[in-house]
C-alpha atoms as a PDB file:
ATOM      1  CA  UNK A   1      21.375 -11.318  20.185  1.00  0.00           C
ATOM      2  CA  UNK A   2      20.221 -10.732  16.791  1.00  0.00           C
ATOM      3  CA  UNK A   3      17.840 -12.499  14.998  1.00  0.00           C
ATOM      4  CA  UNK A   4      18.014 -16.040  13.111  1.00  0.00           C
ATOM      5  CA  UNK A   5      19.458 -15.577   9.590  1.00  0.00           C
ATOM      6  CA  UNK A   6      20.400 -17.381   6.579  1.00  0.00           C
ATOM      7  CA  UNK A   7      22.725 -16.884   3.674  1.00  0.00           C
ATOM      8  CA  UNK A   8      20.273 -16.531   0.784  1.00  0.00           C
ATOM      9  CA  UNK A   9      21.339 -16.107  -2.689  1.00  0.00           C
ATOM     10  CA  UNK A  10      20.567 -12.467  -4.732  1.00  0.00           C
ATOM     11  CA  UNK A  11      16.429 -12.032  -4.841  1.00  0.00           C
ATOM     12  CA  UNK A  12      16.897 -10.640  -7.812  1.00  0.00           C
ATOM     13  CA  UNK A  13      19.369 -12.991 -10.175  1.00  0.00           C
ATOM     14  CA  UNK A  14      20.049 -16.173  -7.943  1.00  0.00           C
ATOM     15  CA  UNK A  15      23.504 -15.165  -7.792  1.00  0.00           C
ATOM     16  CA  UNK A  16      25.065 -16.773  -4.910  1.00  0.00           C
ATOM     17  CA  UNK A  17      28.571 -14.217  -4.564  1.00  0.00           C
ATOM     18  CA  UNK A  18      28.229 -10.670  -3.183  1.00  0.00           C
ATOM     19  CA  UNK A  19      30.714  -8.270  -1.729  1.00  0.00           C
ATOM     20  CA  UNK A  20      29.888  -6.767   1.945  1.00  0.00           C
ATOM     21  CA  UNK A  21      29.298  -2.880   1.658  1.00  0.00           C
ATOM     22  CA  UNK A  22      28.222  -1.663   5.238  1.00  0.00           C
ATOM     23  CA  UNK A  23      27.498  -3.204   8.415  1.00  0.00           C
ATOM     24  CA  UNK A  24      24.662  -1.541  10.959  1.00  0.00           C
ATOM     25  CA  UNK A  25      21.942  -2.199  13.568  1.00  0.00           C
ATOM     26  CA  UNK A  26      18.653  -1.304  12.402  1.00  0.00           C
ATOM     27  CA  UNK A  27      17.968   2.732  13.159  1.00  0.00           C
ATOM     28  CA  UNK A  28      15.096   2.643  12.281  1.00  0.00           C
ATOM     29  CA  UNK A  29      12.907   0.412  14.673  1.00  0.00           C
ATOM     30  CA  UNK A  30      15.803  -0.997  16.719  1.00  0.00           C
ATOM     31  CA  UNK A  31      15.334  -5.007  15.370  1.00  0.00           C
ATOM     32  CA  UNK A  32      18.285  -6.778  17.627  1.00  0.00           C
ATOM     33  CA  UNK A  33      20.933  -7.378  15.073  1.00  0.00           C
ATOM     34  CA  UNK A  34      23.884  -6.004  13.087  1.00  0.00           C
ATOM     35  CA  UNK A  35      22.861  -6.645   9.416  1.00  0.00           C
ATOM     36  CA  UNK A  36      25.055  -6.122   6.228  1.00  0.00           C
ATOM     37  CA  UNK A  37      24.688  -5.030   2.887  1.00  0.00           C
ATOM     38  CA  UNK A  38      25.996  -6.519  -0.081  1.00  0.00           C
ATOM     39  CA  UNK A  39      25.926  -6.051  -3.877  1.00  0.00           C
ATOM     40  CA  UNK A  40      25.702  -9.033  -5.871  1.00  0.00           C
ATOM     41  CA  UNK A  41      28.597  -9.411  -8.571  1.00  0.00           C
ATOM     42  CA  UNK A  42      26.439 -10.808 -11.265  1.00  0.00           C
ATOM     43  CA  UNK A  43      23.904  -7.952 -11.373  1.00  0.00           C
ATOM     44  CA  UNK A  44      24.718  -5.218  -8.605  1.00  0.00           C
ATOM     45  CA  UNK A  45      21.665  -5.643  -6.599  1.00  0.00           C
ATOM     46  CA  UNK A  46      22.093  -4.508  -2.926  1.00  0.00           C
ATOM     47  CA  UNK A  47      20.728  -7.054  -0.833  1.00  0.00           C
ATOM     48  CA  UNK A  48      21.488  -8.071   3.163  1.00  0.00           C
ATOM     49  CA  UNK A  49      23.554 -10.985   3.164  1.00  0.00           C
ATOM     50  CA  UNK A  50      23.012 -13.088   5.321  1.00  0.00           C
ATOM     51  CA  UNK A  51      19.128 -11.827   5.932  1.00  0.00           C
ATOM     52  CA  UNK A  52      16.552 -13.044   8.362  1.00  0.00           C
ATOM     53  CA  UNK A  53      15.388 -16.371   8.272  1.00  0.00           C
ATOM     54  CA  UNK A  54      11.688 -16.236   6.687  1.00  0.00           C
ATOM     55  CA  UNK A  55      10.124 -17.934   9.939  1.00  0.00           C
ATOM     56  CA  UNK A  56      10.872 -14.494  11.883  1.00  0.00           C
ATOM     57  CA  UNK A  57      10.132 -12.029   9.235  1.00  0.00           C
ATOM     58  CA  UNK A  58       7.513 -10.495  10.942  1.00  0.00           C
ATOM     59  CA  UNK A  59       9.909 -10.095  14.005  1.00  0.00           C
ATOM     60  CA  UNK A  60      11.161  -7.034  11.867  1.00  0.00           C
ATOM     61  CA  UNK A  61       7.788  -5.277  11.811  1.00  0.00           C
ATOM     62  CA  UNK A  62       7.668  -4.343  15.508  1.00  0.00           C
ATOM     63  CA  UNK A  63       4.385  -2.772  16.920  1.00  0.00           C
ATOM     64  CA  UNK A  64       5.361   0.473  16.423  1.00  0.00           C
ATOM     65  CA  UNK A  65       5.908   0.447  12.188  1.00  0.00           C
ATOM     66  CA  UNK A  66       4.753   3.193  10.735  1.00  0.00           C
ATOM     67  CA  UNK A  67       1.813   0.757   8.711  1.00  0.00           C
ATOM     68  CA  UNK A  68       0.943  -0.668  12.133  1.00  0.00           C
ATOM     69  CA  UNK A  69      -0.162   2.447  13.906  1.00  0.00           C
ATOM     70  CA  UNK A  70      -3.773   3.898  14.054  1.00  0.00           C
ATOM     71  CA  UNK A  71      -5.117   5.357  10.939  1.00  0.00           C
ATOM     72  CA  UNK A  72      -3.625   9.138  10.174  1.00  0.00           C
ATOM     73  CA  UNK A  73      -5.991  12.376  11.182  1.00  0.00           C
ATOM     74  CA  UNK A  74      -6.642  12.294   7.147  1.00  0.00           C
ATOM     75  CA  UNK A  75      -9.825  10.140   7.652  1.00  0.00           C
ATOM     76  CA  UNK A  76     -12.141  11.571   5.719  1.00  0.00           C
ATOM     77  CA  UNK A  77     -15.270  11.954   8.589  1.00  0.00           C
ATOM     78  CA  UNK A  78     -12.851  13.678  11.534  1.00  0.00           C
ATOM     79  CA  UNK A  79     -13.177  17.152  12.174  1.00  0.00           C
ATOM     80  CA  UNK A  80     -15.530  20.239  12.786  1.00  0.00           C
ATOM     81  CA  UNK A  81     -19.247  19.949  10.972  1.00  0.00           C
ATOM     82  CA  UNK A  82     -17.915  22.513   7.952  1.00  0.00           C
ATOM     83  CA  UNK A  83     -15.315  19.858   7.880  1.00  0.00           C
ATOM     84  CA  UNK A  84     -17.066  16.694   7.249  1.00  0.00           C
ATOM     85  CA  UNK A  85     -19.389  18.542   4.836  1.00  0.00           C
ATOM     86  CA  UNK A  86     -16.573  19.665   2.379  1.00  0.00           C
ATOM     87  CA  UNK A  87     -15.266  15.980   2.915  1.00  0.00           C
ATOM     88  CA  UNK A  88     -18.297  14.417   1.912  1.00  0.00           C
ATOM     89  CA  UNK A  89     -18.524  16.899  -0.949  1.00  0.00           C
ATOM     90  CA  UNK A  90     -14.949  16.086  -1.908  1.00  0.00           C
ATOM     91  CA  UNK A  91     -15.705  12.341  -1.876  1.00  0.00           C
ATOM     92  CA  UNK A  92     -18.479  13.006  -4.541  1.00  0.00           C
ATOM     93  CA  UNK A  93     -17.184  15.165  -6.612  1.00  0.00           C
ATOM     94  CA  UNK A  94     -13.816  14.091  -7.392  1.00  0.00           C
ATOM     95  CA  UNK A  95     -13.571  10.173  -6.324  1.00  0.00           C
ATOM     96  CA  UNK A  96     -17.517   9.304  -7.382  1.00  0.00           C
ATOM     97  CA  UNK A  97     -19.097   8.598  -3.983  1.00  0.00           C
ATOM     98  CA  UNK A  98     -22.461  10.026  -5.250  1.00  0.00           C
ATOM     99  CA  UNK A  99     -24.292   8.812  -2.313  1.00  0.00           C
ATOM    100  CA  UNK A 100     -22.396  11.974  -0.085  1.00  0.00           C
ATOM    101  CA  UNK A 101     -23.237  14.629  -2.899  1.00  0.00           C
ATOM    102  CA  UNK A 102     -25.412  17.515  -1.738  1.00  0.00           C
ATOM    103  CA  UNK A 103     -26.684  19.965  -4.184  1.00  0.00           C
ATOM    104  CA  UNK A 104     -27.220  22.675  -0.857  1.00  0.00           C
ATOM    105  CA  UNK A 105     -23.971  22.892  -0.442  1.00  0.00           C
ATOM    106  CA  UNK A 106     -22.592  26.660  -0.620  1.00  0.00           C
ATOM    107  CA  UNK A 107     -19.569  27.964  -2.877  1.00  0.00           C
ATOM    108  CA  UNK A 108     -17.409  28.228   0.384  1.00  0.00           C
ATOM    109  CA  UNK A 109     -17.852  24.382   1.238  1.00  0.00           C
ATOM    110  CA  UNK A 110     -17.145  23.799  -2.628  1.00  0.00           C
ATOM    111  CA  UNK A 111     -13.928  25.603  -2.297  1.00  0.00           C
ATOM    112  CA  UNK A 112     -12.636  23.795   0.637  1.00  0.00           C
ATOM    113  CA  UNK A 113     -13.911  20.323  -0.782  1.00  0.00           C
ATOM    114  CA  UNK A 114     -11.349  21.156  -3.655  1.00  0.00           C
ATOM    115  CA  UNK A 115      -8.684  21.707  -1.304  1.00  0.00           C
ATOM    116  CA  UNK A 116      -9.644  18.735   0.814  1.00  0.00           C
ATOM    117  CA  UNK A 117     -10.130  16.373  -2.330  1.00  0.00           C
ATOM    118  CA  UNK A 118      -5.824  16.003  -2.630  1.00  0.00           C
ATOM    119  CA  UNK A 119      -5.609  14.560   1.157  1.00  0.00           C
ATOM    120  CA  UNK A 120      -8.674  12.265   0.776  1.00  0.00           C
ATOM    121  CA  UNK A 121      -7.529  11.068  -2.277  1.00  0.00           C
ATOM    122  CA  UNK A 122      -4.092   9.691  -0.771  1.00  0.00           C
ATOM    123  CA  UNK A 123      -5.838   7.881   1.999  1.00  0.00           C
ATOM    124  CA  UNK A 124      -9.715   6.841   0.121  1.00  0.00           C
ATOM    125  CA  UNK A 125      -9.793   4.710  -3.489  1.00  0.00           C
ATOM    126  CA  UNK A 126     -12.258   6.036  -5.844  1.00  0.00           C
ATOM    127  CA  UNK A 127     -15.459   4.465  -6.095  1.00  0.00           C
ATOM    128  CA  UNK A 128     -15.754   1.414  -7.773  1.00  0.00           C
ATOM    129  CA  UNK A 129     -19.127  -0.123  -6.428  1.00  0.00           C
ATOM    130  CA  UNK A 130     -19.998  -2.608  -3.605  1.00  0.00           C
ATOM    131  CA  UNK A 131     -17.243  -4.479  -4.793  1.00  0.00           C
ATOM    132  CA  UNK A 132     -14.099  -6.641  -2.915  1.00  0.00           C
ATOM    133  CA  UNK A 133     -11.018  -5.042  -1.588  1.00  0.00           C
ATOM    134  CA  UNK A 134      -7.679  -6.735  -1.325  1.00  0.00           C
ATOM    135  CA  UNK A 135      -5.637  -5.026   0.781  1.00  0.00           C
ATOM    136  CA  UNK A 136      -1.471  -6.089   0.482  1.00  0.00           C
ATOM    137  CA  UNK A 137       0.216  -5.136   3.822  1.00  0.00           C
ATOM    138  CA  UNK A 138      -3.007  -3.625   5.249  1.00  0.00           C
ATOM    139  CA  UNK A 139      -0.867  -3.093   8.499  1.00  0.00           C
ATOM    140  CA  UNK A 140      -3.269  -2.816  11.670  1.00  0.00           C
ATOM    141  CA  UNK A 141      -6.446  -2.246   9.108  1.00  0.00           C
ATOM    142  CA  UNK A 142      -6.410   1.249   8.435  1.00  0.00           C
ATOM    143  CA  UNK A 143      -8.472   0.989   5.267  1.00  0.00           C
ATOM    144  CA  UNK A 144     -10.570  -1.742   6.896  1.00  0.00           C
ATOM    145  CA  UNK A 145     -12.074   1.041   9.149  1.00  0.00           C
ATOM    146  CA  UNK A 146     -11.721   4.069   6.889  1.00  0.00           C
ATOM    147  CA  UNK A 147     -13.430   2.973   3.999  1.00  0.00           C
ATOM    148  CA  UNK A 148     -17.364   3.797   4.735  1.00  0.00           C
ATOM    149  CA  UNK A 149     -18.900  -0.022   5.409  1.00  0.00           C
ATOM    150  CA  UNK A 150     -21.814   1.021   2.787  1.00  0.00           C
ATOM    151  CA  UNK A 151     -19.406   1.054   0.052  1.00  0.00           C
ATOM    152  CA  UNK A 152     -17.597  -2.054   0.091  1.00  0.00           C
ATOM    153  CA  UNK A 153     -19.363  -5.496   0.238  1.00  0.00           C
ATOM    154  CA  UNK A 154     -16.198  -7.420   1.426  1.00  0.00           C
ATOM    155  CA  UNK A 155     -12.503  -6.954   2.294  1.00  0.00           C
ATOM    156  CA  UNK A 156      -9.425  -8.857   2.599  1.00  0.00           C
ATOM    157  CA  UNK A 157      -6.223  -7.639   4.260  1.00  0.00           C
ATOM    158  CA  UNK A 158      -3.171  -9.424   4.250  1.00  0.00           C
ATOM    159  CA  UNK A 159       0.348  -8.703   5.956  1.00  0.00           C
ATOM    160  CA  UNK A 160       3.479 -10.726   7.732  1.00  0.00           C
ATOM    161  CA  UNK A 161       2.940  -9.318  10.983  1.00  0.00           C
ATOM    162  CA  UNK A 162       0.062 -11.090  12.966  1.00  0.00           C
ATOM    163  CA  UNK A 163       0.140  -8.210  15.936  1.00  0.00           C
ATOM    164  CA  UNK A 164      -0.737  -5.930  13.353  1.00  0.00           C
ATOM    165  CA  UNK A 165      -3.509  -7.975  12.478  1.00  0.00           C
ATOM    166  CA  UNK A 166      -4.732  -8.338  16.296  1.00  0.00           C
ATOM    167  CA  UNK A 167      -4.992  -4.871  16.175  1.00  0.00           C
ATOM    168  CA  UNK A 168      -6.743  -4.871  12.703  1.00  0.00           C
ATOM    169  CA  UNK A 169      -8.952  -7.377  14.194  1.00  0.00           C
ATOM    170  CA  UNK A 170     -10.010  -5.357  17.015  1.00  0.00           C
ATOM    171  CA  UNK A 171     -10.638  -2.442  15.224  1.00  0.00           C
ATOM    172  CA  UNK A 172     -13.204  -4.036  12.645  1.00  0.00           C
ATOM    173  CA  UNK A 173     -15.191  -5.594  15.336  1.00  0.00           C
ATOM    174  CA  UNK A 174     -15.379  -2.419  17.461  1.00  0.00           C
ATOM    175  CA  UNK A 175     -16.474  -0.826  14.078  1.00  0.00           C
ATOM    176  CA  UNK A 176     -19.015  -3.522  13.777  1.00  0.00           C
ATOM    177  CA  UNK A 177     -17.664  -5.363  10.818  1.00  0.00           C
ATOM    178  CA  UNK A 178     -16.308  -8.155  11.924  1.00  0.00           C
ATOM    179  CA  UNK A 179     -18.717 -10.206   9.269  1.00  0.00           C
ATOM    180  CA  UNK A 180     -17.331  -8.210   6.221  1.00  0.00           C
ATOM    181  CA  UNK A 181     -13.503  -7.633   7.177  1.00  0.00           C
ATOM    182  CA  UNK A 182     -11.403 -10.570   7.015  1.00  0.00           C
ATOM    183  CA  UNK A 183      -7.329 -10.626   7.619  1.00  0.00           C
ATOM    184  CA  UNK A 184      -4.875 -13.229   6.379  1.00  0.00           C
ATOM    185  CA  UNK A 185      -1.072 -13.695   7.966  1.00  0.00           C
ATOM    186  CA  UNK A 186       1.389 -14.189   4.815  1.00  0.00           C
ATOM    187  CA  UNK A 187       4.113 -12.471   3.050  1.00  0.00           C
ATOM    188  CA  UNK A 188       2.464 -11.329   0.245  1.00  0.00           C
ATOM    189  CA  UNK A 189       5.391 -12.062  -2.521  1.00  0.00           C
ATOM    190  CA  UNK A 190       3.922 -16.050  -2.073  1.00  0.00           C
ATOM    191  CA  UNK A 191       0.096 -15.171  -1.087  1.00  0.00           C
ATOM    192  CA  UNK A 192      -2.273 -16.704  -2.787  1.00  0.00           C
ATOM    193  CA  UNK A 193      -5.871 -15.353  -2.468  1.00  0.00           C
ATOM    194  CA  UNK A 194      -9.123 -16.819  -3.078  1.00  0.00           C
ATOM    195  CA  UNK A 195     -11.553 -15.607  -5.165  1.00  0.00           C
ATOM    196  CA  UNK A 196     -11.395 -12.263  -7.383  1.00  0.00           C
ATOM    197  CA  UNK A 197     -11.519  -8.571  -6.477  1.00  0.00           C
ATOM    198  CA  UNK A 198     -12.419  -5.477  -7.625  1.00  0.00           C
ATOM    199  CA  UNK A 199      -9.779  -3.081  -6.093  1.00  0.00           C
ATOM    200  CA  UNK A 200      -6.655  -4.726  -5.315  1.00  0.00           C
ATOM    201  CA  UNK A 201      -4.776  -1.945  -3.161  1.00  0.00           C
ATOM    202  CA  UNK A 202      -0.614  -1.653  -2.272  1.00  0.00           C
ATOM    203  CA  UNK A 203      -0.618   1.502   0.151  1.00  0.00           C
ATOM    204  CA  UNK A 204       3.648   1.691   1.539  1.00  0.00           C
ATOM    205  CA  UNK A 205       3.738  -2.209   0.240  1.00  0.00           C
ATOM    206  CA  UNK A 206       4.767  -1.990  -2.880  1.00  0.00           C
ATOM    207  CA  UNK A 207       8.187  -0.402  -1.452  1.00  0.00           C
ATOM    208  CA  UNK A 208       9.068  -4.635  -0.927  1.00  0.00           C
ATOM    209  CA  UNK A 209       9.017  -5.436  -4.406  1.00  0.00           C
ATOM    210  CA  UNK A 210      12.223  -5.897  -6.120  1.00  0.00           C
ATOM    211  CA  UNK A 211      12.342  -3.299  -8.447  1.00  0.00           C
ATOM    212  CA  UNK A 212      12.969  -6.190 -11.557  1.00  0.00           C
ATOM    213  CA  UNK A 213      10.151  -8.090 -10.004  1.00  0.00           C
ATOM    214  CA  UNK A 214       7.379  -5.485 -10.030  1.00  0.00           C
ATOM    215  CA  UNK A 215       6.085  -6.241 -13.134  1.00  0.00           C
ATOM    216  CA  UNK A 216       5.836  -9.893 -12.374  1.00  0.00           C
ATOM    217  CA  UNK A 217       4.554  -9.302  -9.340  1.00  0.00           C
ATOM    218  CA  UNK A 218       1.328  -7.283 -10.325  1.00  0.00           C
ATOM    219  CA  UNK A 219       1.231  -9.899 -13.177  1.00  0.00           C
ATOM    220  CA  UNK A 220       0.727 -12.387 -10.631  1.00  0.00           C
ATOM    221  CA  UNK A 221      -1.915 -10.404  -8.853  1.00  0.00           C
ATOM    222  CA  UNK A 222      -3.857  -9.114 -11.985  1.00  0.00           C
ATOM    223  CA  UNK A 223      -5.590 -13.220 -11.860  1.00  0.00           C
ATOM    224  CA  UNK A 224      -7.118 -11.814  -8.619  1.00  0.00           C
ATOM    225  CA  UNK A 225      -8.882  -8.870 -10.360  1.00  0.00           C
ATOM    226  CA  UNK A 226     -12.447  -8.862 -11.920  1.00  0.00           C
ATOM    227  CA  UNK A 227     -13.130  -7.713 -15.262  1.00  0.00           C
ATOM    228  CA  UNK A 228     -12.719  -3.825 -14.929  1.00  0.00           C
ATOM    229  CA  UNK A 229     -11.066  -4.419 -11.683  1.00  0.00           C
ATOM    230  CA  UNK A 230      -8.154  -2.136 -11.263  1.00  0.00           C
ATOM    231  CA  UNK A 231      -4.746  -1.896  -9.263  1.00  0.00           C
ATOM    232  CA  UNK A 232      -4.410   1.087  -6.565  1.00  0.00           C
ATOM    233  CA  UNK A 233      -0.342   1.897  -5.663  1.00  0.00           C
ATOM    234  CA  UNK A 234       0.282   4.675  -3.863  1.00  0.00           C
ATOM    235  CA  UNK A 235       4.246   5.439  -3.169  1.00  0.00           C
ATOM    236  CA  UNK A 236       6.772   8.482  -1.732  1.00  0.00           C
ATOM    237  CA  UNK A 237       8.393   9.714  -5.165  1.00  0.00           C
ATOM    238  CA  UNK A 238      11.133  11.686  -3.281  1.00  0.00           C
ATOM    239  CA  UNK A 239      13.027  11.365   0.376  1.00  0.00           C
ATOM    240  CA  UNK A 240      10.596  12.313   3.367  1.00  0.00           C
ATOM    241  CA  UNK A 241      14.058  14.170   4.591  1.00  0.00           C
ATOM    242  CA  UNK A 242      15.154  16.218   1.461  1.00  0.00           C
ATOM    243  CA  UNK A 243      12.704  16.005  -0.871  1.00  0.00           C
ATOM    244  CA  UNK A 244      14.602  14.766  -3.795  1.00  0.00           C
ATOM    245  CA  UNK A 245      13.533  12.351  -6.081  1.00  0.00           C
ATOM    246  CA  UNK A 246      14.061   8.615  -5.358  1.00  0.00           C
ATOM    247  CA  UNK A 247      15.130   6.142  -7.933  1.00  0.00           C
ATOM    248  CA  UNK A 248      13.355   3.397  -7.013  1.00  0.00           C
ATOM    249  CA  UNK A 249       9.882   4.308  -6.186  1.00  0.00           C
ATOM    250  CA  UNK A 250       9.981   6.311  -9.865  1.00  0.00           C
ATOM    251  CA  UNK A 251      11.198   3.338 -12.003  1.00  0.00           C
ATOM    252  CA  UNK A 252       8.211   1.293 -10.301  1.00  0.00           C
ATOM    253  CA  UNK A 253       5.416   4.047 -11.270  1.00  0.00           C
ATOM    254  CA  UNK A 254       7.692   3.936 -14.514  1.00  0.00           C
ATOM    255  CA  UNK A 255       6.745   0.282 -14.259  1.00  0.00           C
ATOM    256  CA  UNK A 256       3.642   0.958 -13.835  1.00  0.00           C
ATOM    257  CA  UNK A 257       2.642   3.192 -16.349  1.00  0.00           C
ATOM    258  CA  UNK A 258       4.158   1.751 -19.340  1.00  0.00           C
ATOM    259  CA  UNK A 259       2.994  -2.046 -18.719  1.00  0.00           C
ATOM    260  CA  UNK A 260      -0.601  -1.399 -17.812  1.00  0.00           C
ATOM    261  CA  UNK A 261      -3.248   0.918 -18.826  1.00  0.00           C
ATOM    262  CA  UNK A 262      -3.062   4.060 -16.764  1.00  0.00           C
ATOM    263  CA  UNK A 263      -6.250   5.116 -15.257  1.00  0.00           C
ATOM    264  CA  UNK A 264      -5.663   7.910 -12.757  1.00  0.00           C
ATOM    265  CA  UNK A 265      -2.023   9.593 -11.210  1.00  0.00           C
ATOM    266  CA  UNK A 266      -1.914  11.822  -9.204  1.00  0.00           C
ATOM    267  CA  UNK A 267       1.172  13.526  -7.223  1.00  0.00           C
ATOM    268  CA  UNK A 268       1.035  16.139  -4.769  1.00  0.00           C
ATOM    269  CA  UNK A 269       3.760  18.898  -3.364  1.00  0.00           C
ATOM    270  CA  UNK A 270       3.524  17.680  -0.306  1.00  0.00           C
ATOM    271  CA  UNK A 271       7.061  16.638   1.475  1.00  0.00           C
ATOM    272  CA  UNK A 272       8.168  13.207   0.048  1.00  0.00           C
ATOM    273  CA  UNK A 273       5.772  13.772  -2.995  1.00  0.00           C
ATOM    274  CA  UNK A 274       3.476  11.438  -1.955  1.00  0.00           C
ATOM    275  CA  UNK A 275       1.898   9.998  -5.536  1.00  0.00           C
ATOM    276  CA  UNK A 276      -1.635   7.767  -6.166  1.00  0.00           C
ATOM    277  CA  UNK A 277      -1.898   5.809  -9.291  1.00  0.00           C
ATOM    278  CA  UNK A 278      -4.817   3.303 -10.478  1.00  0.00           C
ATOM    279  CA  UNK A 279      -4.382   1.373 -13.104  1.00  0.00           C
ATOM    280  CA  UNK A 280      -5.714  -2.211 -14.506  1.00  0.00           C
ATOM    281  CA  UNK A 281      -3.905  -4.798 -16.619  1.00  0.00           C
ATOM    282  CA  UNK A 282      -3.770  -4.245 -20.454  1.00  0.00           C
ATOM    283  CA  UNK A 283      -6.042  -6.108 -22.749  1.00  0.00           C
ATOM    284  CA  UNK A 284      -4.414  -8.019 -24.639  1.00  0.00           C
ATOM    285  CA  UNK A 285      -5.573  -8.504 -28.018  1.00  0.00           C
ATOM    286  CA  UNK A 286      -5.930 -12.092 -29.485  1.00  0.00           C
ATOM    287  CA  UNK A 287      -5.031 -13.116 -33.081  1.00  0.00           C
END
């Protein structure tokens, strides 16, 4: 029995006509269901048709999504003592958390910091002050509990799946900051946040954007930023399983780069090319 669905028109041109392409269960986290794929006459969009009702969304983030699981062994403070001191070197040096820098440090622990400095920098945003943190599709609150609490004066995390959230929950009052992390249950394409932030942060999130509605999209969210508040994306360039480059997630940093001002990217060789890119909203210049 699969779940509740309904026949919703193209997300991307309101087209209501699409032609069936393939029908199959999910492989990947084993939702109950046979779901198809369709491609919308008007504009070619591939789309499921019919697609699960909104009310059980979340129903199709089971507990064990990747974004739901504990936070990844690349947290900055794990390891042996050498470890955490090239880590808190690499924090200083190349993402601006002066408050780690040590001037004793030796050439060896320099070395390794620089080494270190490309996995921190996929899982830690650079330093931006004591500021706010919006977090879209924080999962079970990875960043919540990663971030160092001195560096951060509040956080917001928001996602569709409310067991993630138990779990994020959980994890920021065993952390002791329960008063500072706060979590939000809402599909994030219709969120609407309070306040304004300084870092507003898409880890695997942005992959739920409609390619033709990413620029809208961070358009939306840029209201939410501060002045010098800036955007933090960070996306799988190429296939996890071959390593070639993906269409999508390239036309968004495409996106990306060429309607706001580019801070910071960065890509690494890793499998999947994992890339990081910050970025804020261009000024826009009045007559």
């Amino acid at each position: 029995m699969g779940l509740p669905t309904i026949d919703a028109p193209c997300f991307l041109c309101g087209g209501t006509i699409a032609d069936p392409l393939w029908t199959t269960p999910d492989r990947a986290f084993a939702v109950p269901g046979i779901y198809t794929v369709a491609r919308c006459r008007r504009c070619g969009f591939l789309y499921q048709k019919p697609r699960v009702d909104d009310a059980h969304l979340a129903e199709c983030y089971p507990d064990h999504y990747p974004r739901h699981q504990e936070p990844s062994p690349r947290i900055p403070f794990m390891g042996s003592p050498g470890r955490i001191k090239a880590a808190r070197w690499a924090l200083s040096s190349a993402l601006g958390y002066a408050q780690f820098r040590d001037g004793s440090v030796g050439l060896l622990t320099r070395l390794r910091a620089r080494r270190l400095a490309r996995k921190i920098r996929w899982d830690c945003p650079p330093w931006t002050g004591q500021g706010r943190y919006l977090d879209i599709g924080c999962g079970s609150g990875n960043t919540a509990t990663e971030l160092d609490s001195n560096v951060y004066q509040s956080y917001v995390g928001v996602d569709i799946s409310e067991a993630a959230l138990n779990k994020a929950r959980k994890r920021s009052e065993a952390a002791g900051r329960q008063d500072k992390n706060h979590f939000e249950c809402s599909d994030f394409m219709s969120y609407v946040a309070t306040g304004k932030f300084d870092i507003i942060l898409f880890r695997e999130s942005m992959y739920h954007v409609p390619l033709g509605q990413v620029k809208s999209t961070l358009e939306r969210y840029s209201a939410y930023l501060k002045d010098g508040g800036v955007f933090i994306v960070r996306l799988f360039a190429a296939s996890r399983e071959t390593n070639e480059s993906k269409y999508r997630p390239t036309a968004m940093l495409s996106i990306m780069e060429s309607e706001f001002d580019l801070i910071e990217k960065g890509h690494y060789e890793d499998w999947g090319r994992p890339t990081v890119i910050v970025f804020r909203p261009k000024v826009r210049v009045k007559n």
